[in-house]
N, C-alpha and C. Protein backbone atom coordinates (compact mmCIF):
# COMPACT_ATOMS: atom_id res chain seq x y z
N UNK A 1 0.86 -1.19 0.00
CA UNK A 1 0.00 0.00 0.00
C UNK A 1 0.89 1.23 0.00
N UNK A 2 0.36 1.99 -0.39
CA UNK A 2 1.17 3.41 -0.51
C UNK A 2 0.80 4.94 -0.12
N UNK A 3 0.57 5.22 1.23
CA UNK A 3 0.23 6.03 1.51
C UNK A 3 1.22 7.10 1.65
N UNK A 4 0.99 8.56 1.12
CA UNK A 4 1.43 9.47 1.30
C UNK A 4 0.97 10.77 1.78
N UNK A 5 1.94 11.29 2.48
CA UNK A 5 1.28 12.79 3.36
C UNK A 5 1.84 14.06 2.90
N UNK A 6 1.46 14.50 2.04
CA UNK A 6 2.11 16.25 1.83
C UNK A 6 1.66 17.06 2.54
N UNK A 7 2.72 17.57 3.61
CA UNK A 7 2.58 18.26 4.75
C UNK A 7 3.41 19.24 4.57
N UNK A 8 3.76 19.96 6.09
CA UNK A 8 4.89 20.44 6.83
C UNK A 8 4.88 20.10 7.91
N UNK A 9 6.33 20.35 8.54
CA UNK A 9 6.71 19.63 9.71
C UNK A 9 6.02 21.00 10.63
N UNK A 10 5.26 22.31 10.55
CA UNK A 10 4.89 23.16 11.53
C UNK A 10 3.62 23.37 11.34
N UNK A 11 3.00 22.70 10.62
CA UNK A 11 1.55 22.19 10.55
C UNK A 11 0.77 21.41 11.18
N UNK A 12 0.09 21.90 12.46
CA UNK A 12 -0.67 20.54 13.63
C UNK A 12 -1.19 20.04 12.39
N UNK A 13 -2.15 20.31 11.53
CA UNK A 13 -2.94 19.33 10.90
C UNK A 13 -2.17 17.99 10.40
N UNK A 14 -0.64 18.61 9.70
CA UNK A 14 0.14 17.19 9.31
C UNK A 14 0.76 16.38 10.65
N UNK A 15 0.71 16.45 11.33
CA UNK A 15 1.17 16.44 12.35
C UNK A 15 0.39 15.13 13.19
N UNK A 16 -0.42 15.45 13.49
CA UNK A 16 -2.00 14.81 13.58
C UNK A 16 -2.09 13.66 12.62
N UNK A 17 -2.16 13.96 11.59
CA UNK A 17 -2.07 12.63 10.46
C UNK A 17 -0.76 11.70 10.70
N UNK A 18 0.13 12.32 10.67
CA UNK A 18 1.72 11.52 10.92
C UNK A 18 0.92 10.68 12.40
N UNK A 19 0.56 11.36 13.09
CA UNK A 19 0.42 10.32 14.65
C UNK A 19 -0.69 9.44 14.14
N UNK A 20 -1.87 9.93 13.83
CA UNK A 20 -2.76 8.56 13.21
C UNK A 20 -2.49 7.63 12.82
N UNK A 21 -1.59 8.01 11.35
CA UNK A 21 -0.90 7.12 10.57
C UNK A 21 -0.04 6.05 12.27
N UNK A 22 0.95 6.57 12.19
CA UNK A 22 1.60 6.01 13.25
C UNK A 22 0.92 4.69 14.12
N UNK A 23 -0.03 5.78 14.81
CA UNK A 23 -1.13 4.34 16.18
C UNK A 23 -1.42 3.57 15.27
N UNK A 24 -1.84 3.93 14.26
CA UNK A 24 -2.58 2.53 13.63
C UNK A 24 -1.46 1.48 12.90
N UNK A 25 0.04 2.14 13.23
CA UNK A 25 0.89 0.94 12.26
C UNK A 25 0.81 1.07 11.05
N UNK A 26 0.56 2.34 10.29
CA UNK A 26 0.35 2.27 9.06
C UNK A 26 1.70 2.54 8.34
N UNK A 27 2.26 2.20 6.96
CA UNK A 27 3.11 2.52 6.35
C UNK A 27 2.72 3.84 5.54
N UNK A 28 3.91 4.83 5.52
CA UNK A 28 3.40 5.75 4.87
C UNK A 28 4.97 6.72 4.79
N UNK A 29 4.64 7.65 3.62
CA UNK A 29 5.79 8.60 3.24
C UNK A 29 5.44 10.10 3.59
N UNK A 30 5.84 10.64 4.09
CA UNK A 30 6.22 12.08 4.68
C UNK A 30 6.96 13.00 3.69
N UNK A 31 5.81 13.58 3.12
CA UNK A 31 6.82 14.72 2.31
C UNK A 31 6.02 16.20 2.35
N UNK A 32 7.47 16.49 3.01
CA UNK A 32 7.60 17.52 3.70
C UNK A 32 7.80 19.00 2.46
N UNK A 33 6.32 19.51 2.09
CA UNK A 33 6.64 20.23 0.87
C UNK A 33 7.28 21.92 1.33
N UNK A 34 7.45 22.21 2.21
CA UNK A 34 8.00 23.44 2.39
C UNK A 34 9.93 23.11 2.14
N UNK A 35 10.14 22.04 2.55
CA UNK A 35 11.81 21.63 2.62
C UNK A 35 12.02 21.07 1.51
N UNK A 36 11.48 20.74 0.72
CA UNK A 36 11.82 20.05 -0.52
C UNK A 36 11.12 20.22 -1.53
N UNK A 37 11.23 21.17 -3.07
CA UNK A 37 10.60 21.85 -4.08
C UNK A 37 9.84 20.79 -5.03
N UNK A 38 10.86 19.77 -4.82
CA UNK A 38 10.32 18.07 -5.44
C UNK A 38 8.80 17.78 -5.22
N UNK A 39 8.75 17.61 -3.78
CA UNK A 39 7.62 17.27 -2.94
C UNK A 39 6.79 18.65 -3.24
N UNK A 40 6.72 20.00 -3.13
CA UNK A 40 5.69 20.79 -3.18
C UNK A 40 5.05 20.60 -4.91
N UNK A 41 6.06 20.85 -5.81
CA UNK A 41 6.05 20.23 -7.28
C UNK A 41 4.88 19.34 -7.12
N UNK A 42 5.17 18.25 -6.99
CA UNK A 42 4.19 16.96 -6.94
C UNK A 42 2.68 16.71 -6.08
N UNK A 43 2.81 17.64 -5.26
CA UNK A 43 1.34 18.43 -4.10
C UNK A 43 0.54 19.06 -5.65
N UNK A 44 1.48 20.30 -6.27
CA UNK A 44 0.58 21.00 -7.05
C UNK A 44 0.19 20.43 -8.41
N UNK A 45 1.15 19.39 -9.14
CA UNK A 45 0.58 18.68 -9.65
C UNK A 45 -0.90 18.11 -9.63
N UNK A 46 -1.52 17.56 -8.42
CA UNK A 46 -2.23 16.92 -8.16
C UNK A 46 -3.89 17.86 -7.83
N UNK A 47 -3.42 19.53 -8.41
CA UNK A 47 -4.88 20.27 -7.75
C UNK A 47 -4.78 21.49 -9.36
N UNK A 48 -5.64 21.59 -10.06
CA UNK A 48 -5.65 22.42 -11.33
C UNK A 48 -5.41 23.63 -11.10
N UNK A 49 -5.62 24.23 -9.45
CA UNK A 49 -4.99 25.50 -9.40
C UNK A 49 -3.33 25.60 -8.98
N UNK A 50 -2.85 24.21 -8.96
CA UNK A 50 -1.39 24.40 -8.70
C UNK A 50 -1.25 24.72 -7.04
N UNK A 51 -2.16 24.99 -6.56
CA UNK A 51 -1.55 25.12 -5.04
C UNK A 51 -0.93 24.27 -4.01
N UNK A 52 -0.47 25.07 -2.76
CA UNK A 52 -0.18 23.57 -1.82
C UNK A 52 -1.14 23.61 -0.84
N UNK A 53 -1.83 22.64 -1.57
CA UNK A 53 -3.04 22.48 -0.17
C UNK A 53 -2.57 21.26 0.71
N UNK A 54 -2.43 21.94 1.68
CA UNK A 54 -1.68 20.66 2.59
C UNK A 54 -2.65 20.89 3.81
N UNK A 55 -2.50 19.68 4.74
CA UNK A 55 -2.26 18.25 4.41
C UNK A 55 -3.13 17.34 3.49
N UNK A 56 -2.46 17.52 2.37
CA UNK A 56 -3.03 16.27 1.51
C UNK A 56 -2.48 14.63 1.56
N UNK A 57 -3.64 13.61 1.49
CA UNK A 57 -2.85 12.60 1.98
C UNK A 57 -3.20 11.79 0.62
N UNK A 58 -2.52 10.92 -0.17
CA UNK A 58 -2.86 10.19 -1.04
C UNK A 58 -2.95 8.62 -0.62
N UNK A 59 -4.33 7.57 -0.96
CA UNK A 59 -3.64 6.14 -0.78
C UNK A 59 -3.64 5.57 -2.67
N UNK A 60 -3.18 5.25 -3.09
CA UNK A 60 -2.67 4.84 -4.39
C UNK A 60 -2.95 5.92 -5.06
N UNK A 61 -4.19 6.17 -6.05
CA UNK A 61 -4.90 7.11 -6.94
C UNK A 61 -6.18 8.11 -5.94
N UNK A 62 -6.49 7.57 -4.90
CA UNK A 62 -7.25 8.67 -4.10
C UNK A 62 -6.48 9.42 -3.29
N UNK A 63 -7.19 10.55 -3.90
CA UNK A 63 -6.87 11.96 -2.88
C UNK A 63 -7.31 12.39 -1.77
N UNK A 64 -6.80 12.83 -0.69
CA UNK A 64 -8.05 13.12 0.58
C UNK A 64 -7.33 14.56 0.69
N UNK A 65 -8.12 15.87 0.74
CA UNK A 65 -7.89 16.95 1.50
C UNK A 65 -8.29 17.54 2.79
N UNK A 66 -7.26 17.05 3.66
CA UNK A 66 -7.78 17.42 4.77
C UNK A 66 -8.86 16.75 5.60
N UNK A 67 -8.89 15.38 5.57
CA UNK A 67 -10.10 14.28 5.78
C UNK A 67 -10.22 14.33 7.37
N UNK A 68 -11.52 13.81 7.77
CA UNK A 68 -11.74 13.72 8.99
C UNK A 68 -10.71 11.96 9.19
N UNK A 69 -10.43 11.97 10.68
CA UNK A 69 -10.35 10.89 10.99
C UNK A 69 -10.71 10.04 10.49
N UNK A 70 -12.02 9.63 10.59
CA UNK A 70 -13.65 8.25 10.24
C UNK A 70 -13.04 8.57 8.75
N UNK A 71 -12.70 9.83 7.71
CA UNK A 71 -13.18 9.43 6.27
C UNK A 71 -11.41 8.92 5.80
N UNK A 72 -10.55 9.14 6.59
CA UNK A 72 -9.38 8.44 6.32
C UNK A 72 -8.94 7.58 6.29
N UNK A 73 -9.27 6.52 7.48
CA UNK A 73 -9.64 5.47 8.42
C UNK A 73 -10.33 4.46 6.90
N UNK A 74 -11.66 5.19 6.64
CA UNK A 74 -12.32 4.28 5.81
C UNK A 74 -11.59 4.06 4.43
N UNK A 75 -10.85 5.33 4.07
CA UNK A 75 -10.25 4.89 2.32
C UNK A 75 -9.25 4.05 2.90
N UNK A 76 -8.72 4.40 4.04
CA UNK A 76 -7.09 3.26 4.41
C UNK A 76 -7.36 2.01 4.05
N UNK A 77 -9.05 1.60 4.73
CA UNK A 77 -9.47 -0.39 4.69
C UNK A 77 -9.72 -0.41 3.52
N UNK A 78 -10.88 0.63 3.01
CA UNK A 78 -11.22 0.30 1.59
C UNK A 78 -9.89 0.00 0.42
N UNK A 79 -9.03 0.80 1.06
CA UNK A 79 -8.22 0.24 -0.65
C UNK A 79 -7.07 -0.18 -0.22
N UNK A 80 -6.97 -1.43 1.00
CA UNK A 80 -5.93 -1.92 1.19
C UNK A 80 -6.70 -3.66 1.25
């Protein structure tokens, strides 16, 4: 599975997700788009206005912006 988090490291919201991710044992990649132009690049890719809407979390081809707990939780089972 391939979960990813485009965050920042001074963002409670990413922050919050990193620990979710975490309790539950989940595997997942941390990219940190303020420290690395790569990672913000590839955030704006993914939104037609080019912005960094963070925390965006991806699991394969779904996008979540900013998801509640319950609706994160559910794409994690659903597409693993």
């Amino acid at each position: 599975m391939m979960i990813k988090i485009y965050g920042a490291d001074r963002c409670h919201k990413t922050q919050h997700y990193l620990s979710l991710l975490k309790e539950h044992q989940l595997d997942y990649v941390f990219l940190d788009v303020e420290k690395n132009e790569e990672h913000a690049n590839e955030l704006r890719s993914l939104y037609v206005n080019g912005k960094l809407n963070f925390p965006t979390i991806t699991i394969h081809s779904k996008k979540l912006r900013n998801p509640s707990d319950a609706e994160l939780l559910k794409w994690i089972h659903k597409l693993t």
